[in-house]
PDB file of N, CA and C in Angstrom:
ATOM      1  N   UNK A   1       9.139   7.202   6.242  1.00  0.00           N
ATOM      2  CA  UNK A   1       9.695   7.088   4.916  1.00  0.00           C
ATOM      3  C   UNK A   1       9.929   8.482   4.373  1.00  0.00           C
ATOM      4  N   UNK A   2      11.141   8.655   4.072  1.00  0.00           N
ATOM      5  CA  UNK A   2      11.249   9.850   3.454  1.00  0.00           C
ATOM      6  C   UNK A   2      12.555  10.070   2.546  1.00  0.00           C
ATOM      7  N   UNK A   3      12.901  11.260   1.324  1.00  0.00           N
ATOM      8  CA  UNK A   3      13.951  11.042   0.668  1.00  0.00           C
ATOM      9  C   UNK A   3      14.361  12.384   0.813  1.00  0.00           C
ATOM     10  N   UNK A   4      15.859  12.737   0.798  1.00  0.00           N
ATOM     11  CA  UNK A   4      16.345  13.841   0.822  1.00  0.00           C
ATOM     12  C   UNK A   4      17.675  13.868  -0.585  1.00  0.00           C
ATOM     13  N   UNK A   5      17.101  14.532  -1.297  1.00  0.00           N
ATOM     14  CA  UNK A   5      18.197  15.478  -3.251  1.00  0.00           C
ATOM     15  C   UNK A   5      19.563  14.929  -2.210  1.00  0.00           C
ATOM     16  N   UNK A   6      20.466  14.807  -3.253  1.00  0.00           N
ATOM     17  CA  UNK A   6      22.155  15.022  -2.974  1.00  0.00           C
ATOM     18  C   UNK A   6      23.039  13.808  -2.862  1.00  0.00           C
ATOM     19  N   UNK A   7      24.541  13.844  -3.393  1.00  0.00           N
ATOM     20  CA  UNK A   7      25.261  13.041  -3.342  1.00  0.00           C
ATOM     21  C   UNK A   7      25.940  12.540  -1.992  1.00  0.00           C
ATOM     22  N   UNK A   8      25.623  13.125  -0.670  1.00  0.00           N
ATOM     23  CA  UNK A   8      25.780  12.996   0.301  1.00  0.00           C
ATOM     24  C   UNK A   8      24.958  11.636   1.125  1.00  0.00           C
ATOM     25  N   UNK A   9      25.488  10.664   2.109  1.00  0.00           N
ATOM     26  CA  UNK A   9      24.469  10.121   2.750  1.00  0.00           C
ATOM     27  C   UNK A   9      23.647  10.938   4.009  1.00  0.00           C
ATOM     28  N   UNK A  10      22.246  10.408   3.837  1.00  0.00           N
ATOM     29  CA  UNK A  10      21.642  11.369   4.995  1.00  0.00           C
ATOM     30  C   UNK A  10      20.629  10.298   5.960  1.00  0.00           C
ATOM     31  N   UNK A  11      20.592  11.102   6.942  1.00  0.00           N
ATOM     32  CA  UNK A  11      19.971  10.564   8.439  1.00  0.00           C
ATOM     33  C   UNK A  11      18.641  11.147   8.519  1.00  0.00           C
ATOM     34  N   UNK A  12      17.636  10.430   7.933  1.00  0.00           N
ATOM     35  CA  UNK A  12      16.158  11.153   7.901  1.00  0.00           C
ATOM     36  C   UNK A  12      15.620  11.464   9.756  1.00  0.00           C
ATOM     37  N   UNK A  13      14.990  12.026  10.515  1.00  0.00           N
ATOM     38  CA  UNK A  13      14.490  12.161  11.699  1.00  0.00           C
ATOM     39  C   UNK A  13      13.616  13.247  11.453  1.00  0.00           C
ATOM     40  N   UNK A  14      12.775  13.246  12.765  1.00  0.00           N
ATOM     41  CA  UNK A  14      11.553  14.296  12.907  1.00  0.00           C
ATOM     42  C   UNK A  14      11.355  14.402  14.262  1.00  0.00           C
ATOM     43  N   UNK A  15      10.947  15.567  14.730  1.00  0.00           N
ATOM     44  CA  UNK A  15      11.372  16.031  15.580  1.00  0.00           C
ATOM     45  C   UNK A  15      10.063  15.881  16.355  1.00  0.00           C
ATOM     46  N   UNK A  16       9.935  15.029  17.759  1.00  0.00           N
ATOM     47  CA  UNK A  16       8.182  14.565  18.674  1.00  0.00           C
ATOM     48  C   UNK A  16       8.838  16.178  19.397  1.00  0.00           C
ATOM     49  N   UNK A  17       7.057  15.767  19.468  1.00  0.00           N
ATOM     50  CA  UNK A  17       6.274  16.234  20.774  1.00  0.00           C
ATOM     51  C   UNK A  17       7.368  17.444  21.719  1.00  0.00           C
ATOM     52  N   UNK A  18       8.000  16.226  22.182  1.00  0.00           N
ATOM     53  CA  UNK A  18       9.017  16.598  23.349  1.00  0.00           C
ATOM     54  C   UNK A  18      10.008  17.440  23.023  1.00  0.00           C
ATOM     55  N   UNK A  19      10.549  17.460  21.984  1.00  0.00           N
ATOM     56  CA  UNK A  19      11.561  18.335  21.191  1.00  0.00           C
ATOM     57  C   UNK A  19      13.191  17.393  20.815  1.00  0.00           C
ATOM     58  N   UNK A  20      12.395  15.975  21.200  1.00  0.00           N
ATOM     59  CA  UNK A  20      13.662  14.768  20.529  1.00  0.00           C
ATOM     60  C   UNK A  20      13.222  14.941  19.263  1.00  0.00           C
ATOM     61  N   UNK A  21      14.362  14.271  18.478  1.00  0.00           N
ATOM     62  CA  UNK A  21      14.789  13.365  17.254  1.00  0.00           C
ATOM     63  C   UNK A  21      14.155  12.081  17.304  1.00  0.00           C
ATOM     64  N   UNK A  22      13.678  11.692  16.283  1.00  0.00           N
ATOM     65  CA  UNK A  22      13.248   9.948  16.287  1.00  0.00           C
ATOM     66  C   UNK A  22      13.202  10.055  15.054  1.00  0.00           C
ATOM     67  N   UNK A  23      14.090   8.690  14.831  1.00  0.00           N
ATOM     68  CA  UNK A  23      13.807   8.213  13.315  1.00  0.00           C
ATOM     69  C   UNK A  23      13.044   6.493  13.549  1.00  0.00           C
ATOM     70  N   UNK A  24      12.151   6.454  14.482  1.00  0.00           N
ATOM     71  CA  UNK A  24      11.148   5.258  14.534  1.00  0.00           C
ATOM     72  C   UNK A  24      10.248   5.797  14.240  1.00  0.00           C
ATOM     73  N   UNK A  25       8.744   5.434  13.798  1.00  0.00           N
ATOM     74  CA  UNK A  25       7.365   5.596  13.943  1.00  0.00           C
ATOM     75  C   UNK A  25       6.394   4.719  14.987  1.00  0.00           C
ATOM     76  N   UNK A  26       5.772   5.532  15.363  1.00  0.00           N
ATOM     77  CA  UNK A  26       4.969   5.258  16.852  1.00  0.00           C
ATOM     78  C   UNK A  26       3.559   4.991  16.426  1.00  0.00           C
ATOM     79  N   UNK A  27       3.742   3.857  17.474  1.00  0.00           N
ATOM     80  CA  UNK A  27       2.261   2.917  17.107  1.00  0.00           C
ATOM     81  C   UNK A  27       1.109   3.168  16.284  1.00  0.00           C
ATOM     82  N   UNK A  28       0.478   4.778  16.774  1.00  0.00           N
ATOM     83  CA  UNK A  28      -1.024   5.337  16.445  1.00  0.00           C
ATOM     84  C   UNK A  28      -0.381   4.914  14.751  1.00  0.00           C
ATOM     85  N   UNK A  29       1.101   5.399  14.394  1.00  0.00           N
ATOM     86  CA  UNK A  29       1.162   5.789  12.876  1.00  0.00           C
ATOM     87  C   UNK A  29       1.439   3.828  12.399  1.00  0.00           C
ATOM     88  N   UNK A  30       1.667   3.424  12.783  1.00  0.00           N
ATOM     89  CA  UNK A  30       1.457   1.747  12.629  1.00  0.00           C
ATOM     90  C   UNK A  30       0.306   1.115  12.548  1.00  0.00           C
ATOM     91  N   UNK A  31      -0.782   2.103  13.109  1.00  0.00           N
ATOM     92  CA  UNK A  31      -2.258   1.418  13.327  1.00  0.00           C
ATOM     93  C   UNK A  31      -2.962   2.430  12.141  1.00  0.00           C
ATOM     94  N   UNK A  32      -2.607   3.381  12.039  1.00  0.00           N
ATOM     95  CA  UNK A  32      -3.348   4.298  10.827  1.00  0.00           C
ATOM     96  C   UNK A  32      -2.568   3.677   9.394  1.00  0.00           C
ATOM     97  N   UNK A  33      -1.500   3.247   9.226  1.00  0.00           N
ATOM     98  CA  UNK A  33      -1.310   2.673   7.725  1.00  0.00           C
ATOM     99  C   UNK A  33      -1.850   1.059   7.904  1.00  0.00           C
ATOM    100  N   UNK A  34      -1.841   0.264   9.011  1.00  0.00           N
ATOM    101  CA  UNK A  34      -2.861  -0.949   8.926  1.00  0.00           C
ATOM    102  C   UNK A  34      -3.878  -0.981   8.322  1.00  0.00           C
ATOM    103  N   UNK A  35      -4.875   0.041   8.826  1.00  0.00           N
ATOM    104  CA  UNK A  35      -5.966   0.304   8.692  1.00  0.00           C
ATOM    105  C   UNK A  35      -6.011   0.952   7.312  1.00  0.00           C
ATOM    106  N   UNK A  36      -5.390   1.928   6.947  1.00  0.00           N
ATOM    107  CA  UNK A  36      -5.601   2.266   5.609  1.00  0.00           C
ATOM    108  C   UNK A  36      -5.315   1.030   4.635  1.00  0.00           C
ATOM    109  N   UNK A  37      -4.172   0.157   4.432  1.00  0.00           N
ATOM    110  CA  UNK A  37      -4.129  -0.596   3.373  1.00  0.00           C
ATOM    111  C   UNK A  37      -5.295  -2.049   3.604  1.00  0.00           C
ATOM    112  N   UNK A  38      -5.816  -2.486   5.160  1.00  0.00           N
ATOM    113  CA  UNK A  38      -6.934  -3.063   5.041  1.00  0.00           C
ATOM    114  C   UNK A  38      -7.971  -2.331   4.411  1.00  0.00           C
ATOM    115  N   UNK A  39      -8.153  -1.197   4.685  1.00  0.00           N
ATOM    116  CA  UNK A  39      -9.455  -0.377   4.421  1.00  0.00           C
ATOM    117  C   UNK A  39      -9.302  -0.560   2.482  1.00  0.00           C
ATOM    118  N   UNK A  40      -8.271  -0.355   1.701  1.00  0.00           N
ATOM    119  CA  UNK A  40      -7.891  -0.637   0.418  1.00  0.00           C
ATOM    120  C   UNK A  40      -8.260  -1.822  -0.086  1.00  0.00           C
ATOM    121  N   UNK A  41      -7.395  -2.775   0.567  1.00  0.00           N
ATOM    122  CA  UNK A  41      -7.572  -4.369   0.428  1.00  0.00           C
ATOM    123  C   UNK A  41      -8.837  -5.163  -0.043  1.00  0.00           C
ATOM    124  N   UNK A  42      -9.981  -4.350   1.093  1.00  0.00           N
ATOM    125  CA  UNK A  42     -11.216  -4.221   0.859  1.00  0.00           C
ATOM    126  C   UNK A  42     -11.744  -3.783  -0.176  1.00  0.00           C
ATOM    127  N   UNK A  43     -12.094  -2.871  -0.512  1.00  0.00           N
ATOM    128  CA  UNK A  43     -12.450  -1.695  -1.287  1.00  0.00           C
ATOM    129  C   UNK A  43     -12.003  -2.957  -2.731  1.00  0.00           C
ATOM    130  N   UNK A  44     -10.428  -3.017  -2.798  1.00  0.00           N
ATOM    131  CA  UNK A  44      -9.806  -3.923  -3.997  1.00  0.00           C
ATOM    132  C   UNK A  44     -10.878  -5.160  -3.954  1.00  0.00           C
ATOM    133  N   UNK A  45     -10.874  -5.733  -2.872  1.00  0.00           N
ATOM    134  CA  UNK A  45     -11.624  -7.164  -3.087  1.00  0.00           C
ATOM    135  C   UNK A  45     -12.975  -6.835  -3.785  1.00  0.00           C
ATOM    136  N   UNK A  46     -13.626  -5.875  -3.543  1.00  0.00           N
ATOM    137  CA  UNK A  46     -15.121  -5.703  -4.230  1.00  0.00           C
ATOM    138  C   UNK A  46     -14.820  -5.620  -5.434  1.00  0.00           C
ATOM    139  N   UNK A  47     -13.739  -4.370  -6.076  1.00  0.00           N
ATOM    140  CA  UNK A  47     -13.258  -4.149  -7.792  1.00  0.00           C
ATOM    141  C   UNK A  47     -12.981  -5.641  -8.447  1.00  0.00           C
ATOM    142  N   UNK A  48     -12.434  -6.611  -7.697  1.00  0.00           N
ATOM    143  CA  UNK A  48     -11.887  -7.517  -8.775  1.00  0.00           C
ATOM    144  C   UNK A  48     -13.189  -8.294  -8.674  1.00  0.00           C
ATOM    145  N   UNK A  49     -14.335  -8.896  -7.664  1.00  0.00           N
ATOM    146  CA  UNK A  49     -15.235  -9.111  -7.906  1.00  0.00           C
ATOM    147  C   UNK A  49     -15.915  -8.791  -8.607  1.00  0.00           C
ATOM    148  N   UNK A  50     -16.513  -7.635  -8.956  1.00  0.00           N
ATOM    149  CA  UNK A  50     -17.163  -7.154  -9.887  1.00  0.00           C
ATOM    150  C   UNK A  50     -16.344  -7.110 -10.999  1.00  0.00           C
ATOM    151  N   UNK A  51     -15.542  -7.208 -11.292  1.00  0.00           N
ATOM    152  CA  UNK A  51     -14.420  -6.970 -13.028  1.00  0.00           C
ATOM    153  C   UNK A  51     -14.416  -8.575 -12.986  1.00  0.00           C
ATOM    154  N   UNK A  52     -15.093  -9.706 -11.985  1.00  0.00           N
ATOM    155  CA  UNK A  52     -14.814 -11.242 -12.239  1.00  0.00           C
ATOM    156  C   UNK A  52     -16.401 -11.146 -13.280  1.00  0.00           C
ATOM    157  N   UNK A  53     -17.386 -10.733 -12.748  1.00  0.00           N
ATOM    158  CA  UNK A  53     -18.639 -10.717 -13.003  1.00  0.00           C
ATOM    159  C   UNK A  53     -18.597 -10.177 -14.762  1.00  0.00           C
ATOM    160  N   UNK A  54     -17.846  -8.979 -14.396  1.00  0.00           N
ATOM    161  CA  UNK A  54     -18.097  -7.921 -16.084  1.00  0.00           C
ATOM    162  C   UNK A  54     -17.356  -8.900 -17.096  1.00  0.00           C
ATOM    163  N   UNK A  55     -16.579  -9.441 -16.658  1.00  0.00           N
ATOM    164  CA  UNK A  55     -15.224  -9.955 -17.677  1.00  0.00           C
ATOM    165  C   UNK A  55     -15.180 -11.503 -17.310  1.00  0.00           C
ATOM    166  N   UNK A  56     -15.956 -12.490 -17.548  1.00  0.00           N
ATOM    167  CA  UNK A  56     -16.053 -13.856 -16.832  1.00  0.00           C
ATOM    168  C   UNK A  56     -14.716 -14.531 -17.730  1.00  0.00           C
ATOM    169  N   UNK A  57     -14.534 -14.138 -18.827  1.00  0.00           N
ATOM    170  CA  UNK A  57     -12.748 -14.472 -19.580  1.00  0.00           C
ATOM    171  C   UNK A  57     -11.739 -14.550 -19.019  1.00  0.00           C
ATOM    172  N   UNK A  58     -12.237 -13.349 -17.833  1.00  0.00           N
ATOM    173  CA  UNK A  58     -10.658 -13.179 -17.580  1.00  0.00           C
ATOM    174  C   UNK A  58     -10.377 -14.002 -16.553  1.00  0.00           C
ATOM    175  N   UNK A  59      -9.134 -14.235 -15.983  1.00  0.00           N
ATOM    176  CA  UNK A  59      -8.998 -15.429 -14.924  1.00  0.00           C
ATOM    177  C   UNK A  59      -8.351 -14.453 -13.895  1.00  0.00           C
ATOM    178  N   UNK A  60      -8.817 -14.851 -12.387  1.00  0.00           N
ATOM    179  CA  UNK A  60      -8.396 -14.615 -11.300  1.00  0.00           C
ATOM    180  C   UNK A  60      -7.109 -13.948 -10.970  1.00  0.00           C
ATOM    181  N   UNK A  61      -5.928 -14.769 -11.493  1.00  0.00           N
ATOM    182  CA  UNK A  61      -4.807 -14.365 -11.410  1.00  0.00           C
ATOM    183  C   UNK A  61      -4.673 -12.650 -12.543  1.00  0.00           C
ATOM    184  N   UNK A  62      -4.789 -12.673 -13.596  1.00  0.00           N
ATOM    185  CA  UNK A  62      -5.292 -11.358 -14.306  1.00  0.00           C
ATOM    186  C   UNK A  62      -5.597 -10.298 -13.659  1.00  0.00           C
ATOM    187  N   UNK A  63      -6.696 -10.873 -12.957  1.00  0.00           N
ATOM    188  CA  UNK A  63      -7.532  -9.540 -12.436  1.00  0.00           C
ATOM    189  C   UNK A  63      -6.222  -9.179 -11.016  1.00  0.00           C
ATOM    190  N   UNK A  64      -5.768  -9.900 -10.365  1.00  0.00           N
ATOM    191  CA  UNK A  64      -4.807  -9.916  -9.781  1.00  0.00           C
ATOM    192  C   UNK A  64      -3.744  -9.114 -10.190  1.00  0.00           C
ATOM    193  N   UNK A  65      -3.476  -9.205 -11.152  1.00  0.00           N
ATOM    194  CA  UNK A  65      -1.685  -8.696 -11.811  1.00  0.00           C
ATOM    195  C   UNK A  65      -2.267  -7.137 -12.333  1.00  0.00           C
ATOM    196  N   UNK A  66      -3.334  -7.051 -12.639  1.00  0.00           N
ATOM    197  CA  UNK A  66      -4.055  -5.778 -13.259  1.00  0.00           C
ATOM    198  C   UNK A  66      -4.147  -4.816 -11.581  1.00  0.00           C
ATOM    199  N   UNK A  67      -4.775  -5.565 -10.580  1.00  0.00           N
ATOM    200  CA  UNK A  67      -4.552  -4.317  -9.579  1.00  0.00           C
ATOM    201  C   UNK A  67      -3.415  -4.220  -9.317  1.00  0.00           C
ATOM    202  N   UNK A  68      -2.652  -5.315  -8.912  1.00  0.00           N
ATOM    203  CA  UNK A  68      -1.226  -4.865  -8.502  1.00  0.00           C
ATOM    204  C   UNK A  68      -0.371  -3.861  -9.305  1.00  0.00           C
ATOM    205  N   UNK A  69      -0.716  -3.997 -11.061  1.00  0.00           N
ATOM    206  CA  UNK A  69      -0.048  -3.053 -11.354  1.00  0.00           C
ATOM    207  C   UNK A  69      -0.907  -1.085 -11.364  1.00  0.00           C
ATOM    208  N   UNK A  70      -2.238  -1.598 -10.914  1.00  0.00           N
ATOM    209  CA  UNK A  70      -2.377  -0.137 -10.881  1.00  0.00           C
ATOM    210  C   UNK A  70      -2.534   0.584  -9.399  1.00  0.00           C
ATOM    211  N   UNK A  71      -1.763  -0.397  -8.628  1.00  0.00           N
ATOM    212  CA  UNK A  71      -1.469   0.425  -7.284  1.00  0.00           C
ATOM    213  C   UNK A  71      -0.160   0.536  -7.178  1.00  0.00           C
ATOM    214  N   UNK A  72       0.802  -0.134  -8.306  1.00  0.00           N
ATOM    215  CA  UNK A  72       2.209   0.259  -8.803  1.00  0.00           C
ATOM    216  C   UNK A  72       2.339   1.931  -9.332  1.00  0.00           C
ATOM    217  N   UNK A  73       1.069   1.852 -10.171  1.00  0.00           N
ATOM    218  CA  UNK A  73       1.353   3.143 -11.077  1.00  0.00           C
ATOM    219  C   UNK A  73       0.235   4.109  -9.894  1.00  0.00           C
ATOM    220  N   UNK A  74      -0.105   3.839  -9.348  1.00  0.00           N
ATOM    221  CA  UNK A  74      -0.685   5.264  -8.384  1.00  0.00           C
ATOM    222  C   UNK A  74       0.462   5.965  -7.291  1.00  0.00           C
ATOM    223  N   UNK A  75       1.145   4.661  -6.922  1.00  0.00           N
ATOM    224  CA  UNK A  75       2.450   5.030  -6.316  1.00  0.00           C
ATOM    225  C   UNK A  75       3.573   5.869  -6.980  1.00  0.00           C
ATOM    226  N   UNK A  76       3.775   5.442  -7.699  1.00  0.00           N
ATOM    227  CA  UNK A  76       4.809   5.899  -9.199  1.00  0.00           C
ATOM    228  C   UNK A  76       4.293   7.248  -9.314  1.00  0.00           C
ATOM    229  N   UNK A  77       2.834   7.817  -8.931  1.00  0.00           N
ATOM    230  CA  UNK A  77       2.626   9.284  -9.700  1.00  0.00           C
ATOM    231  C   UNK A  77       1.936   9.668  -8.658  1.00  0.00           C
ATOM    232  N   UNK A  78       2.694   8.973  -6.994  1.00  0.00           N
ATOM    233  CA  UNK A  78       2.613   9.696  -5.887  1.00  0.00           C
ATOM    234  C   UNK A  78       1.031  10.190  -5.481  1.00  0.00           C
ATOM    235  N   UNK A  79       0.082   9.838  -6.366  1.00  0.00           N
ATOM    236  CA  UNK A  79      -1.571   9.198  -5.629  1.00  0.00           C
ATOM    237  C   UNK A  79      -1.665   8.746  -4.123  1.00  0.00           C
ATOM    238  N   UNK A  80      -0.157   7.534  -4.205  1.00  0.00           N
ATOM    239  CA  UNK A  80      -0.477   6.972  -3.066  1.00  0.00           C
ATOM    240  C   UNK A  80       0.723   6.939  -2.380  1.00  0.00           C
ATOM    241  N   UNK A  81       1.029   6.446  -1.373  1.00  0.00           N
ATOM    242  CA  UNK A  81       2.359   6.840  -0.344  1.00  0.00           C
ATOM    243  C   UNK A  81       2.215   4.844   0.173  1.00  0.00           C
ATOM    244  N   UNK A  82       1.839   4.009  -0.187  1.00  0.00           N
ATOM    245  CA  UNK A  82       2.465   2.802   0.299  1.00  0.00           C
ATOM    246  C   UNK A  82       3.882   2.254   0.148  1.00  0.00           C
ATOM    247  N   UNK A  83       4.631   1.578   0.454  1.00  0.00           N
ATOM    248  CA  UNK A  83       6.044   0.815   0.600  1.00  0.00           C
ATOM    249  C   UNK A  83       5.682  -0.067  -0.266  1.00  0.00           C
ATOM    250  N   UNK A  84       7.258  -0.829  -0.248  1.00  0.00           N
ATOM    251  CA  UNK A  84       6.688  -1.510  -0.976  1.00  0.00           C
ATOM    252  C   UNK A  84       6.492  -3.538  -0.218  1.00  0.00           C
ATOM    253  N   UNK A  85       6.335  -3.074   0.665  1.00  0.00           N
ATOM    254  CA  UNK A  85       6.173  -4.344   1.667  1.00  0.00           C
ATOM    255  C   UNK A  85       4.627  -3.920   1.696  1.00  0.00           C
ATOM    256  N   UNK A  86       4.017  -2.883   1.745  1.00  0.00           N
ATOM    257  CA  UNK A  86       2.897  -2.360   2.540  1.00  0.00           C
ATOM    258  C   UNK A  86       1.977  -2.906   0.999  1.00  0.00           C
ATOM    259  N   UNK A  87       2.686  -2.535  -0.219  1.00  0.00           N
ATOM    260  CA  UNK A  87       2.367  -3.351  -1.703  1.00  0.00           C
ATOM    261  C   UNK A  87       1.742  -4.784  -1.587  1.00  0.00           C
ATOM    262  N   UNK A  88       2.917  -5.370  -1.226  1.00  0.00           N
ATOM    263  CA  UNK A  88       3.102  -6.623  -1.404  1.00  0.00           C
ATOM    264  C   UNK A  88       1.703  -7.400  -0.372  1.00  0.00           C
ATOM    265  N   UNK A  89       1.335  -6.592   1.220  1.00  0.00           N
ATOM    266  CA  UNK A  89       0.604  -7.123   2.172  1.00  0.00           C
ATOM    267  C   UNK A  89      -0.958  -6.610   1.560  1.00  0.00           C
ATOM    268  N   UNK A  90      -0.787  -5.656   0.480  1.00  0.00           N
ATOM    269  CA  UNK A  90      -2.334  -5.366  -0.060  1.00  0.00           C
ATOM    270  C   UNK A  90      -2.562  -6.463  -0.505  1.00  0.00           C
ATOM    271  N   UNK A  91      -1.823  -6.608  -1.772  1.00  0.00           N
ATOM    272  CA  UNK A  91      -1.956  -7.537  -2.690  1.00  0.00           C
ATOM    273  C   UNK A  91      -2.383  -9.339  -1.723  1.00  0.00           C
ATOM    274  N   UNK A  92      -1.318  -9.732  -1.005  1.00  0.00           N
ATOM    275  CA  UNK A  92      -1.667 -10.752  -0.311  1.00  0.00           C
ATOM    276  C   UNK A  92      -3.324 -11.011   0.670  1.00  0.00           C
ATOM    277  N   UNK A  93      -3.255  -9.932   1.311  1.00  0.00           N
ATOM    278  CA  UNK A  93      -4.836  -9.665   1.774  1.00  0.00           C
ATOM    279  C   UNK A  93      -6.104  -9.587   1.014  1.00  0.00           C
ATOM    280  N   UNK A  94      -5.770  -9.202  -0.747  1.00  0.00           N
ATOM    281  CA  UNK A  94      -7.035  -8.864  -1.406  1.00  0.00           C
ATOM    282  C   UNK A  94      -6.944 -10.425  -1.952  1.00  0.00           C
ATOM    283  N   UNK A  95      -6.016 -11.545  -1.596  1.00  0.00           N
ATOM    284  CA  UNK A  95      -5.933 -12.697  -2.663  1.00  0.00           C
ATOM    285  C   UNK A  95      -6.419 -13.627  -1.230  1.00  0.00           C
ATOM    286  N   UNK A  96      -6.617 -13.275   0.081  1.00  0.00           N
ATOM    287  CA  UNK A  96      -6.821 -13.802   1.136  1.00  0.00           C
ATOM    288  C   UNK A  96      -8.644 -13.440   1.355  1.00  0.00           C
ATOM    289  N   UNK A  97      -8.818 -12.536   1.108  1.00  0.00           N
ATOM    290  CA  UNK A  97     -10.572 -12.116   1.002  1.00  0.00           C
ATOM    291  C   UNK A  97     -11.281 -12.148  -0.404  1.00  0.00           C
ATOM    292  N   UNK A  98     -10.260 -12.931  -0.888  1.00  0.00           N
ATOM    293  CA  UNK A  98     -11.244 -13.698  -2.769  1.00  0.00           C
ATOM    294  C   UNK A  98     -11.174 -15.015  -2.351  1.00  0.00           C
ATOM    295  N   UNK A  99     -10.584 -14.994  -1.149  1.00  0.00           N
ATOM    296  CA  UNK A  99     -10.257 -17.038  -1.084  1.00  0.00           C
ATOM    297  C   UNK A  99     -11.507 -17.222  -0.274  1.00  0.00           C
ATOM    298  N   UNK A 100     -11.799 -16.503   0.790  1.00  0.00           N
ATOM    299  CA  UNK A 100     -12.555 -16.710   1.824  1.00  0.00           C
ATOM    300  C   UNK A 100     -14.510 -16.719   1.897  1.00  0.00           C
TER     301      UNK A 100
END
């Protein structure tokens, strides 16, 4: 993922190992953002547990829309580097380990 300034269209790539061009990402980097947004997911599932405990008012879905929007705004002020598919699979995973 990456953005390049200008009214021009552009062809993002990075240059392996070998001294090719690739504009794919290779597995290890497929298995290190897995692991980071599970490793999150987690981490999230304990916060809304405990904010179920502090705040028994509030309802599930709430505590829900409250992280999603503050892993909106950590992104937004570049904290964090997720997609927004990579968003969407936190959010689904932290609503999959409150079910379980």
């Amino acid at each position: 993922m990456g953005s390049v300034g200008g009214a021009a269209p552009k062809f993002l790539v990075r240059e392996t190992d070998e001294g090719q061009y690739s504009a794919f990402v290779d597995d290890e980097e497929y298995r290190q953002a897995y692991e980071n947004a599970e490793h999150l997911a987690q981490q999230l599932k304990g916060y809304a547990l405990r904010k179920e405990c502090e705040n028994p008012a509030w309802t599930r879905e709430f505590n829900l829309k409250r992280i999603q929007e503050g892993i909106q705004a950590k992104v937004r002020s570049s904290e964090w580097d997720f997609t927004v598919d990579e968003q969407a699979w936190i959010m689904q995973r932290v609503n999959q380990l409150l079910e379980a």
